[in-house]
N, C-alpha and C. Protein backbone atom coordinates (compact mmCIF):
# COMPACT_ATOMS: atom_id res chain seq x y z
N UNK A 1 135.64 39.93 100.78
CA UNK A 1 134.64 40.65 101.50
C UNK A 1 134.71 42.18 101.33
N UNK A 2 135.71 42.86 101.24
CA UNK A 2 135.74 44.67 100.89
C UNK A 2 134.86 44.29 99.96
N UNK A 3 134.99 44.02 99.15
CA UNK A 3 134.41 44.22 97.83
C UNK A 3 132.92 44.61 97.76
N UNK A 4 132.18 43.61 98.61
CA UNK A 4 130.62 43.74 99.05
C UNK A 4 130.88 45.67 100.06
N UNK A 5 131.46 44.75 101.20
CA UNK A 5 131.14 46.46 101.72
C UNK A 5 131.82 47.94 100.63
N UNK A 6 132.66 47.74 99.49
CA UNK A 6 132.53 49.12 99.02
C UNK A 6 131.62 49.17 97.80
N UNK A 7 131.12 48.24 97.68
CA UNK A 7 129.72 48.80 97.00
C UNK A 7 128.04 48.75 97.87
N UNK A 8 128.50 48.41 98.77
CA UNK A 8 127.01 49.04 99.93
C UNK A 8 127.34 50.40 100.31
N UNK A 9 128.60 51.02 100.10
CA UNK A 9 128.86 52.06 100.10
C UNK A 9 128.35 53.07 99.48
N UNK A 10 128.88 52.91 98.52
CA UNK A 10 128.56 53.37 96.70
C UNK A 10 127.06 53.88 96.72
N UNK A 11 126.50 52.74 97.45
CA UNK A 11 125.06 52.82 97.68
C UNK A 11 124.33 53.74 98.34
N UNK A 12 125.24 53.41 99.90
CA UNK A 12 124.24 54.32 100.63
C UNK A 12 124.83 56.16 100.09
N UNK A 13 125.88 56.23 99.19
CA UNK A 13 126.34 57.37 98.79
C UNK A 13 125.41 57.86 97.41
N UNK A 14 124.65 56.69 96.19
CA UNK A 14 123.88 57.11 95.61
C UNK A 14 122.60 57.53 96.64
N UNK A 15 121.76 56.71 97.57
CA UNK A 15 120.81 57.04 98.04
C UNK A 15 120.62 58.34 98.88
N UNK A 16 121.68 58.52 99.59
CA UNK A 16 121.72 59.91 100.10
C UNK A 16 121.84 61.19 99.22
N UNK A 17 122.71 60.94 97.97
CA UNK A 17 122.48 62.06 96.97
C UNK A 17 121.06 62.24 96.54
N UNK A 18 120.18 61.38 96.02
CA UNK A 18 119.05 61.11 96.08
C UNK A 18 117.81 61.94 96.67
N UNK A 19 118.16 61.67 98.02
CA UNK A 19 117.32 62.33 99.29
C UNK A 19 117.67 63.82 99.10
N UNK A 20 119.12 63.59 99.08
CA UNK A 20 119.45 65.44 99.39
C UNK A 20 118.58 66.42 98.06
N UNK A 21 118.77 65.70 96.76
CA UNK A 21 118.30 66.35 95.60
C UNK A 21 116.36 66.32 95.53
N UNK A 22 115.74 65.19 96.09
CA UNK A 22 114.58 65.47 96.23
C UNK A 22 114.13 66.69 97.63
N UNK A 23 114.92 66.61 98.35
CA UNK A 23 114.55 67.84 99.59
C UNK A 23 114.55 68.51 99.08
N UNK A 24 115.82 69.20 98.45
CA UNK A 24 116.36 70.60 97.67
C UNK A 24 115.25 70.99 96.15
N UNK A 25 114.49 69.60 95.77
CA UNK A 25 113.11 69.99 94.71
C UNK A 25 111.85 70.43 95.46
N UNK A 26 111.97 69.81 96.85
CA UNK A 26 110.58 70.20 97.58
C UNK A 26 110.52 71.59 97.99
N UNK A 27 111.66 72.11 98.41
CA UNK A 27 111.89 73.04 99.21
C UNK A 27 111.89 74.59 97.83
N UNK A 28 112.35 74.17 96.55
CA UNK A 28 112.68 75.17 95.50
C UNK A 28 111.08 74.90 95.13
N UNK A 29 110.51 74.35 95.00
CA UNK A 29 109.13 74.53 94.14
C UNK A 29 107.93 74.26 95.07
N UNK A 30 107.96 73.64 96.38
CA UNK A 30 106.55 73.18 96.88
C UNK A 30 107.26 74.30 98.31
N UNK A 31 108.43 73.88 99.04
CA UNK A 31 108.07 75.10 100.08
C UNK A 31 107.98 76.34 100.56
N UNK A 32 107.80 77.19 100.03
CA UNK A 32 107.22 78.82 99.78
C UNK A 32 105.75 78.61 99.55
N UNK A 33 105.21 77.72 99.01
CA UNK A 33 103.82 77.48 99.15
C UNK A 33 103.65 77.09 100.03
N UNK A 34 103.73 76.18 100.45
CA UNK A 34 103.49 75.05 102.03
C UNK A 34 103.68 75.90 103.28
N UNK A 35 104.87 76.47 102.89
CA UNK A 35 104.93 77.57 104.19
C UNK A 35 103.70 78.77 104.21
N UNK A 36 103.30 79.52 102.76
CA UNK A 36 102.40 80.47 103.02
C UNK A 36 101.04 79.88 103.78
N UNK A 37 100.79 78.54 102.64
CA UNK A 37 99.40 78.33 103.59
C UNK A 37 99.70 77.49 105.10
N UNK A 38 101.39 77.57 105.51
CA UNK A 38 100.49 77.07 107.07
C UNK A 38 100.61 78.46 107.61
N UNK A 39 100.96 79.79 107.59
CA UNK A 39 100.84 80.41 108.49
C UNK A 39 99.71 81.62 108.15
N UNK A 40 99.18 81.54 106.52
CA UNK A 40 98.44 82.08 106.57
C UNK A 40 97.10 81.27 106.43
N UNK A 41 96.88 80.36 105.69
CA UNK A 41 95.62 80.03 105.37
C UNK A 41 95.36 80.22 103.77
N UNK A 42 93.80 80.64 104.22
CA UNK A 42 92.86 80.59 102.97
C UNK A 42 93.93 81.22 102.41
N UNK A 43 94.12 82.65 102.65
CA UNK A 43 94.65 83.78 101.04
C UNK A 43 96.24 83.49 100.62
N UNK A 44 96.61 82.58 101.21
CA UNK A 44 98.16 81.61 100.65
C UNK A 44 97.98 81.95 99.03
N UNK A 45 96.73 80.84 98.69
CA UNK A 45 96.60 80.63 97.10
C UNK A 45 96.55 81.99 96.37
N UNK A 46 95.78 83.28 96.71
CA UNK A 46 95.43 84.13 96.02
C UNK A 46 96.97 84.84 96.04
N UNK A 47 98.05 84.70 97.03
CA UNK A 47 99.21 85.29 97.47
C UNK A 47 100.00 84.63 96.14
N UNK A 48 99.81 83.69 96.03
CA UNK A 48 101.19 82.82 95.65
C UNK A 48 101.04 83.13 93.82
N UNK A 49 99.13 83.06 94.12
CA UNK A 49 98.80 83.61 92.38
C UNK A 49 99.29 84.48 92.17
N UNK A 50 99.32 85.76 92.89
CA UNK A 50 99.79 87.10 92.43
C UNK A 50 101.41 87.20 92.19
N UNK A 51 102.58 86.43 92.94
CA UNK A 51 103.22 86.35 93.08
C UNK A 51 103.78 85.92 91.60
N UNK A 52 103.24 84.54 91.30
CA UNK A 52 103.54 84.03 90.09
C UNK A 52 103.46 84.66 88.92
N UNK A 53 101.99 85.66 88.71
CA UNK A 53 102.14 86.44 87.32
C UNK A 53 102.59 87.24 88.03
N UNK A 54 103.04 88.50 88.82
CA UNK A 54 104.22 89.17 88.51
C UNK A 54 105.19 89.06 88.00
N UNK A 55 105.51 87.68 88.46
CA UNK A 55 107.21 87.34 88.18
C UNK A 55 107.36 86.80 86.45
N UNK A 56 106.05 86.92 85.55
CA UNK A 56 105.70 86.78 84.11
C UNK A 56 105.15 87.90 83.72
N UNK A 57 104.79 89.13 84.41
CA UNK A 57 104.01 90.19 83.76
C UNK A 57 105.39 91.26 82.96
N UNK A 58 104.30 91.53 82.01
CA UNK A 58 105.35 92.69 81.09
C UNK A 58 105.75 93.93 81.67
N UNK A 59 104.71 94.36 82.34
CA UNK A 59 104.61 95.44 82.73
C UNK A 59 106.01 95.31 83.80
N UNK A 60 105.98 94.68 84.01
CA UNK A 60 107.41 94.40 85.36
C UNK A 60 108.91 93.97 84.64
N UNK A 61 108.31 92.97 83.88
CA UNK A 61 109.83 92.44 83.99
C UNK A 61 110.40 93.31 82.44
N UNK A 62 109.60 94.26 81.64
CA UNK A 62 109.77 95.11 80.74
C UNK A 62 111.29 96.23 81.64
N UNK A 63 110.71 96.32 83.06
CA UNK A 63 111.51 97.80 84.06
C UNK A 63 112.77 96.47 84.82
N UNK A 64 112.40 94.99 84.95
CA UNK A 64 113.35 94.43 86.09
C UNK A 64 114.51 93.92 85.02
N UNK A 65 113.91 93.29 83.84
CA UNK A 65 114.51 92.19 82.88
C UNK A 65 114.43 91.36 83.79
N UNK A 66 114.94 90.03 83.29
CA UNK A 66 114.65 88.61 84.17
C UNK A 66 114.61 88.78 85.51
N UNK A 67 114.07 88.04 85.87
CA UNK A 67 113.76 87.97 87.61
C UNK A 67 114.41 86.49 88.23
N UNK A 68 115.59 87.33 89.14
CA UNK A 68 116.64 85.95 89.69
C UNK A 68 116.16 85.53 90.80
N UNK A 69 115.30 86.57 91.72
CA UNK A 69 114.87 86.30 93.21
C UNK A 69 114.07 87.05 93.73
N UNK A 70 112.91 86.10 94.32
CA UNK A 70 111.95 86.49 94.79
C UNK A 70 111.95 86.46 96.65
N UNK A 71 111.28 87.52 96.93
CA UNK A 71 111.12 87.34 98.64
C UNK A 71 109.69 87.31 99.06
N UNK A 72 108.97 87.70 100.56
CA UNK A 72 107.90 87.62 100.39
C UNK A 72 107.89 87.96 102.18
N UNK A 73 107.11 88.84 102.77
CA UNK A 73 106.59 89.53 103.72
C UNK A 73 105.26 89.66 104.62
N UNK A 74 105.14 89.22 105.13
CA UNK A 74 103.74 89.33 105.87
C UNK A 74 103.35 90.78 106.74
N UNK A 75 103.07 92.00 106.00
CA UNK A 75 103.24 93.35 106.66
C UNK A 75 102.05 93.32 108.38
N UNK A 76 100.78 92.95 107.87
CA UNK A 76 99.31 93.43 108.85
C UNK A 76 98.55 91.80 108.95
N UNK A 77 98.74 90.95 109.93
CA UNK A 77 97.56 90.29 109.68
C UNK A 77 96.95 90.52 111.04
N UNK A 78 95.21 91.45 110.81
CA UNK A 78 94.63 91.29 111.80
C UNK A 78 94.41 90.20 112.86
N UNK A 79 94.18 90.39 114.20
CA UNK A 79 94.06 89.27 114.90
C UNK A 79 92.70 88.09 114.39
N UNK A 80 91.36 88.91 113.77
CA UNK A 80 90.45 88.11 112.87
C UNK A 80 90.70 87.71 111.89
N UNK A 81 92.09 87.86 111.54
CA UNK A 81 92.06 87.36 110.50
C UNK A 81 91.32 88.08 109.24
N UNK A 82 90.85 88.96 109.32
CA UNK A 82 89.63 89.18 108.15
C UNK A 82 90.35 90.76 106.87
N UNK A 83 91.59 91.03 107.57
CA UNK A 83 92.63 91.82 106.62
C UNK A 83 93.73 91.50 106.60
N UNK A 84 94.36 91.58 105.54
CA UNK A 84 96.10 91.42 105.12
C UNK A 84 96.39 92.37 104.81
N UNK A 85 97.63 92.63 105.03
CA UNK A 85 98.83 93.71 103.58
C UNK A 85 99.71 92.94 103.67
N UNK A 86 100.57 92.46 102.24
CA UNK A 86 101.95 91.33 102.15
C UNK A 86 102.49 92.38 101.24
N UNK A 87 103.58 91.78 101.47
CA UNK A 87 104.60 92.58 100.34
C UNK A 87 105.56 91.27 100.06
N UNK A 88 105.94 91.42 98.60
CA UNK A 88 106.64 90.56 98.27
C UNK A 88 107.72 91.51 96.99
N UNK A 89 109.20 91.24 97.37
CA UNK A 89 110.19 91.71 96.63
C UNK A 89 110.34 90.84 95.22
N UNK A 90 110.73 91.34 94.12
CA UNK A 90 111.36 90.83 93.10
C UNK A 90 112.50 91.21 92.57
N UNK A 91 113.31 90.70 92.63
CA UNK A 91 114.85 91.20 92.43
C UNK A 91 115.36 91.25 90.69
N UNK A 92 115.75 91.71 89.77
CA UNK A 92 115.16 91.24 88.82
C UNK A 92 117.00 91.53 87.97
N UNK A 93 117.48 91.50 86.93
CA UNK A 93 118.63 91.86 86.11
C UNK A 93 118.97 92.98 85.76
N UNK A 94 118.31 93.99 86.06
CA UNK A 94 118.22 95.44 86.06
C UNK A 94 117.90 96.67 87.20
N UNK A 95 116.49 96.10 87.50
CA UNK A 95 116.50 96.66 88.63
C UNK A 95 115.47 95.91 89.69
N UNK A 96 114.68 96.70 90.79
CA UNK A 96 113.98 95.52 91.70
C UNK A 96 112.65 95.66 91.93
N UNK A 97 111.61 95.16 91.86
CA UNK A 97 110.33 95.75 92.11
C UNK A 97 109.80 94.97 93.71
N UNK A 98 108.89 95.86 94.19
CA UNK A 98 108.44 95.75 95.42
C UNK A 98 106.59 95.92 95.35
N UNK A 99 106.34 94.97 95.57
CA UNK A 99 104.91 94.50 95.51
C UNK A 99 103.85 94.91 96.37
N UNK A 100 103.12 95.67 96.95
CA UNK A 100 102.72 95.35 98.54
C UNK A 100 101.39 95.31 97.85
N UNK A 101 100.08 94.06 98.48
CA UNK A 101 98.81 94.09 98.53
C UNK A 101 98.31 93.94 99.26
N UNK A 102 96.77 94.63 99.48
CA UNK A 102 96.52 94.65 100.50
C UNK A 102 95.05 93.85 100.61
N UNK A 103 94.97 93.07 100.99
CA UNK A 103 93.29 92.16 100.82
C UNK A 103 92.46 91.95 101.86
N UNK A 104 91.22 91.72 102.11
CA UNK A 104 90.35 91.86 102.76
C UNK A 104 89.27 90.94 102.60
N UNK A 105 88.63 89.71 103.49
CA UNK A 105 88.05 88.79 103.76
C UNK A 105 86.20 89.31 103.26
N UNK A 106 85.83 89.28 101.96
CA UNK A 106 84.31 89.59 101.94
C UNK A 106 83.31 88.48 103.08
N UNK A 107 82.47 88.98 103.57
CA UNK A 107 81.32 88.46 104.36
C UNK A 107 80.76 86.75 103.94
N UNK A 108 81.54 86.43 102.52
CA UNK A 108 81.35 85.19 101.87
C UNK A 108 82.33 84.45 102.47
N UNK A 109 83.33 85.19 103.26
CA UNK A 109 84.61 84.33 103.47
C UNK A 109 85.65 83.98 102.20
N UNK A 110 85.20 84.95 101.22
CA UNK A 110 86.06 84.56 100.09
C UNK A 110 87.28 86.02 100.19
N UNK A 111 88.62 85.94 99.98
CA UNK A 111 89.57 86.59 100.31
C UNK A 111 89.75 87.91 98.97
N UNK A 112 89.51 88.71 98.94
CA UNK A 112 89.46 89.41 97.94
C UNK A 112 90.91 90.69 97.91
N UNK A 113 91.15 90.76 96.50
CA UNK A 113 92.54 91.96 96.50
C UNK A 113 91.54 92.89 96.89
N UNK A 114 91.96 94.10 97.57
CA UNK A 114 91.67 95.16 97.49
C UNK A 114 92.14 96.20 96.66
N UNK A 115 93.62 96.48 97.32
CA UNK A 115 94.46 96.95 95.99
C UNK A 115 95.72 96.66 95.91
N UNK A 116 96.82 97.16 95.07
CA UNK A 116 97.80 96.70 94.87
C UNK A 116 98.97 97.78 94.63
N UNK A 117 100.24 98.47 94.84
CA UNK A 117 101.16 99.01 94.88
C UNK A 117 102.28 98.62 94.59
N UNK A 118 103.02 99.41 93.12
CA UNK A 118 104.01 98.66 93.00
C UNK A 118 105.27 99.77 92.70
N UNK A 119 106.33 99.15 93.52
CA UNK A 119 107.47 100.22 93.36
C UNK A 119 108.63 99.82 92.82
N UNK A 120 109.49 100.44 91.69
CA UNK A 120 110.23 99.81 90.90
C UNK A 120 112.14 100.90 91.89
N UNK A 121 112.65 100.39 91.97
CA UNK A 121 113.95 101.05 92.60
C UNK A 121 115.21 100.20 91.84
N UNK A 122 115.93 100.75 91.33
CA UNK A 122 117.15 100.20 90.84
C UNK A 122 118.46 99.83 91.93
């Protein structure tokens, strides 16, 4: 009889590795998204876009070299909802760039950049 219970063991020790390694995929690639759009909404997507080509633009990673870590800030959200400013850090192999944009809800309800600021600090 051990024999059965140390391989239901074995088991519930593969299945829990399992779980732990699919959380730790949700959380590295789907939750930083999931989180922007529940607390912001609509301009999550346009956030997460900008976010992404930074962290591929030349112009940046020419001054950071590779980029190990990213952060991300919610500076202004009006109580209508109808302006943002975010800032989002990039930490990079050289030095660090600091993002801040600032966007604004057109009358279409479509979320538009306004503008964009970027500061490079070693």
């Amino acid at each position: 009889m051990p024999a059965k219970s140390r391989g239901l063991q074995n088991w519930h020790v593969l299945l829990l590795g399992a779980l732990a390694f699919a959380a730790y995929y949700f959380v590295k690639n789907m939750g930083q998204r999931t989180l922007m759009k529940a607390v912001l909404g609509e301009p999550a997507d346009l956030i997460n876009a900008a976010m992404n080509s930074a962290r591929i633009s030349p112009r940046i990673t020419n001054r950071t070299g590779r980029i190990t870590s990213k952060n991300f800030k919610v500076e202004k959200l009006s109580a209508k909802k109808d302006s943002l400013a975010f800032r989002f850090f990039l930490e990079g192999e050289q030095s660090a760039a600091t993002i801040k944009l600032w966007m604004a809800r057109q009358p279409s309800g479509e979320w538009k950049l306004v503008k964009s600021d970027t500061l490079f600090t070693k």
